[in-house]
Protein backbone atom coordinates (compact mmCIF):
# COMPACT_ATOMS: atom_id res chain seq x y z
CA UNK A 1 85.96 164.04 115.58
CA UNK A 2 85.93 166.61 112.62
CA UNK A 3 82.88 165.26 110.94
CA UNK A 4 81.21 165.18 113.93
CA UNK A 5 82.01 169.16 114.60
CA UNK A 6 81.63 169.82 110.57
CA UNK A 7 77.76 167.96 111.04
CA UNK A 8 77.15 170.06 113.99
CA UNK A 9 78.52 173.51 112.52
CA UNK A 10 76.27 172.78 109.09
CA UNK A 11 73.31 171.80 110.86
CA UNK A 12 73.08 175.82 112.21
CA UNK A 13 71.60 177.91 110.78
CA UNK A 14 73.57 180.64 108.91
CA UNK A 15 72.57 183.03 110.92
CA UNK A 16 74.16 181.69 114.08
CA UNK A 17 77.29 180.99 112.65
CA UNK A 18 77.70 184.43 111.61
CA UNK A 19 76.29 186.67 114.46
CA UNK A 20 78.41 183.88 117.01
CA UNK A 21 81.26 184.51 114.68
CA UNK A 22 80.90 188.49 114.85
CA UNK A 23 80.37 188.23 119.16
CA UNK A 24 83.93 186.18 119.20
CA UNK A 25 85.30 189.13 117.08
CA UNK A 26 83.48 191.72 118.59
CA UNK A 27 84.54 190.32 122.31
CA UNK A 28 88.34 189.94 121.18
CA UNK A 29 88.30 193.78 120.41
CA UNK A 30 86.78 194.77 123.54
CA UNK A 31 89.51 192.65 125.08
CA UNK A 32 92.27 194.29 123.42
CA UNK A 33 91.13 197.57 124.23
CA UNK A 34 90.37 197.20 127.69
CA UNK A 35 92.87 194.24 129.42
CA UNK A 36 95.63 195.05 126.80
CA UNK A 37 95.15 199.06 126.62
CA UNK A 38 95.16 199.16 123.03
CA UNK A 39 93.28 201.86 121.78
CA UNK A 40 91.55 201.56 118.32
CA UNK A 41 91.70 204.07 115.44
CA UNK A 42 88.87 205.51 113.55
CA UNK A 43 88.92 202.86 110.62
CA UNK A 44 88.94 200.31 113.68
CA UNK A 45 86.11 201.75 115.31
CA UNK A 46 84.11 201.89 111.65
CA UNK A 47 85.12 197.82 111.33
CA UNK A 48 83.25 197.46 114.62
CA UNK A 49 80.30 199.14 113.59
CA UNK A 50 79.76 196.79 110.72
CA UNK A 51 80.89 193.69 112.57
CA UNK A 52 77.88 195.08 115.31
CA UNK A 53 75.74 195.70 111.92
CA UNK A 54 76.38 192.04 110.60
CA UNK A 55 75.68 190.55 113.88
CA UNK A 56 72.55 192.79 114.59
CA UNK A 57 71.00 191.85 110.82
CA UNK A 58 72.03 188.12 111.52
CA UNK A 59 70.12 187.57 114.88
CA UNK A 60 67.00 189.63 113.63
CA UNK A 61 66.90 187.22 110.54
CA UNK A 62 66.65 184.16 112.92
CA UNK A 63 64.63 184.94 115.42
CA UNK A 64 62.05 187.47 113.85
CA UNK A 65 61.84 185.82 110.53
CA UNK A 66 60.73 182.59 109.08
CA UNK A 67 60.03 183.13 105.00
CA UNK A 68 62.71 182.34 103.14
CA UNK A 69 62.69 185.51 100.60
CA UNK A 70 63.34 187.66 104.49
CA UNK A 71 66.01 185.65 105.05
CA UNK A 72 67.48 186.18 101.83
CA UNK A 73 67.14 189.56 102.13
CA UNK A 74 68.76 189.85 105.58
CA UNK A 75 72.14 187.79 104.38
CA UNK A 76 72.12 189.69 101.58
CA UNK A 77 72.32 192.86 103.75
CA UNK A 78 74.97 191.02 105.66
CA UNK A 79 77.09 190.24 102.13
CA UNK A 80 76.87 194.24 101.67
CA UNK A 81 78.27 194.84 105.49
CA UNK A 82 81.17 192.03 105.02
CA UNK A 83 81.79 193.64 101.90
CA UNK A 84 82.38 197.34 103.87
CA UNK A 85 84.03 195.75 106.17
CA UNK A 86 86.72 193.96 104.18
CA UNK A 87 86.96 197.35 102.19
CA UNK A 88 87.63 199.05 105.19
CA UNK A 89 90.31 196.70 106.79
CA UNK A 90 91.87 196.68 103.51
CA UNK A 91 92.26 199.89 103.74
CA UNK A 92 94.08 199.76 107.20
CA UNK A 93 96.21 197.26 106.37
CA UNK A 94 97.23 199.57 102.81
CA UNK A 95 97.77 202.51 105.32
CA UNK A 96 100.16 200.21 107.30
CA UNK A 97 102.29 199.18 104.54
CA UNK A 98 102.92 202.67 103.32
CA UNK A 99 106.76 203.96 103.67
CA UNK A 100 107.21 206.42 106.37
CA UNK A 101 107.11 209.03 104.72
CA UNK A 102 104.06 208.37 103.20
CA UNK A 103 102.01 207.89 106.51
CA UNK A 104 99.40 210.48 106.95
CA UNK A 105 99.08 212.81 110.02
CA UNK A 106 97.26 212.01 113.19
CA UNK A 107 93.90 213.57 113.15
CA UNK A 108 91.14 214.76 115.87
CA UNK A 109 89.05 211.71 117.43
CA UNK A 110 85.71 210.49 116.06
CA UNK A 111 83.48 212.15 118.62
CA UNK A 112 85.39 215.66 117.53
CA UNK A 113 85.07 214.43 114.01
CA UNK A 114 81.38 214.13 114.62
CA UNK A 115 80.22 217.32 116.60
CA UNK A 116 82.29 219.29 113.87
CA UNK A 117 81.57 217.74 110.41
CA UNK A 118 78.68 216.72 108.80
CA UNK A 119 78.22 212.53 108.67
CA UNK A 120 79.45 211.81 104.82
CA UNK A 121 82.68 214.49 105.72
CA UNK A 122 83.36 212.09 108.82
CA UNK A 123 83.46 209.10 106.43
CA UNK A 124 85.57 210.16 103.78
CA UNK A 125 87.95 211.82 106.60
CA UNK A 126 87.88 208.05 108.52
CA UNK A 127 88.62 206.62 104.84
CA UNK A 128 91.37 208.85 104.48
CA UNK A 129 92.95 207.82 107.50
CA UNK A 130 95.35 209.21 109.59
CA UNK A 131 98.97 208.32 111.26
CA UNK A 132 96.89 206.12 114.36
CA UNK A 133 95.06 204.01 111.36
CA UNK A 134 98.59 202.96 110.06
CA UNK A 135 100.39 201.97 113.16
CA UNK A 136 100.66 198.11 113.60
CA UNK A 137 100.23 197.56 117.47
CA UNK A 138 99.89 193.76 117.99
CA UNK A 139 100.33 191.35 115.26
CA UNK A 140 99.56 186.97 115.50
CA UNK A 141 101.60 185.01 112.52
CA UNK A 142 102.72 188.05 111.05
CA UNK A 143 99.25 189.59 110.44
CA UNK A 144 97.91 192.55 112.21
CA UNK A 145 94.61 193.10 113.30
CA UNK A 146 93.68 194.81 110.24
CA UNK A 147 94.78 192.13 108.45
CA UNK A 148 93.03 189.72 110.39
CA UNK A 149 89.98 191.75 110.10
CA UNK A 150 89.88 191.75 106.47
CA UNK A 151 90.20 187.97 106.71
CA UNK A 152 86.97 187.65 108.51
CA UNK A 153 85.56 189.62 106.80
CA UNK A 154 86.13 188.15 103.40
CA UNK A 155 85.27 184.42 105.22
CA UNK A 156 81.71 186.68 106.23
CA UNK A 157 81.30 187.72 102.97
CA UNK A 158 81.81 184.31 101.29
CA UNK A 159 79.87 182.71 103.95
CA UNK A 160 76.54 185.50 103.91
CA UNK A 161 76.91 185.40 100.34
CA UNK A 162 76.96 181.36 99.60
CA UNK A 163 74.00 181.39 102.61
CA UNK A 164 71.71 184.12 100.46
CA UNK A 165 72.69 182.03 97.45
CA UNK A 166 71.73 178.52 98.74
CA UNK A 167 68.36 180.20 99.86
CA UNK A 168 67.52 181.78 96.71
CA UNK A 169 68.41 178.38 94.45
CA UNK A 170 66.27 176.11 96.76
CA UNK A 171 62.96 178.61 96.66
């Protein structure tokens, strides 16, 4: 039964695997926000953005595209977002292992964030995180979401990555 579901899962195209993979994550954090009322920090909201940006790259590379060097291109954009990604759920999950002391303040929301400061100020502020970004509200075999996140996204990276460099060897 797993060779017949590893035959099937290799005989997609990259592309699939990785924008399907990035709905299922995308879907699971729309579910946690809106049936479990778990609201999602700034570095959250800036892990969905590049989940959205993998999956967006990943569905324009298979159905607008057909030459190979495209193709490479686009999973190589992918590797870059996976690789943003995992940076910025590491990050999270640093913030959340920091004593208590340590944890810094709350701060205003994105949309204040974004009508006040100028774009790159709004990054490094979201990078610098604040006291929501730390707090560990639901956890699955002793990982939190973050950490979960930065999972994926290292399994994206990998995956986008060894995809771009399959494509490139066989041109």
């Amino acid at each position: 039964m797993n060779g017949l579901i590893s035959k099937k899962i290799r005989g997609l195209s990259p592309e699939i695997n990785i924008a399907t993979s990035c709905a299922v994550l995308l879907s699971f954090g729309f579910y946690l926000e809106y049936f479990q009322s778990l609201s999602p920090c700034p570095l959250c909201l800036l892990q969905r953005l590049f989940y959205f940006m993998i999956l967006l790259i990943n569905i324009s590379s298979f159905f607008l595209l057909r030459a190979v060097r495209y193709k490479f291109v686009f999973l190589s954009t992918s590797t870059f977002f996976s690789l943003l990604g995992a940076i910025t759920a590491g990050r999270q999950v640093w913030l959340q292992h920091l004593p208590s002391d340590q944890v810094p303040e709350c701060g205003p929301s994105v949309a204040y964030l974004l009508e006040v400061y100028p774009f790159q100020e709004v990054v490094e502020i979201i990078y610098r995180g604040s006291g929501s970004c730390a707090e560990t509200l639901w956890e699955f075999l002793g990982l939190s979401i973050a950490g979960w996140s930065t999972i994926f996204f290292v399994f994206l990276l990998t995956y986008s990555f060894a995809s771009a460099n399959r494509l490139y060897t066989n041109q």
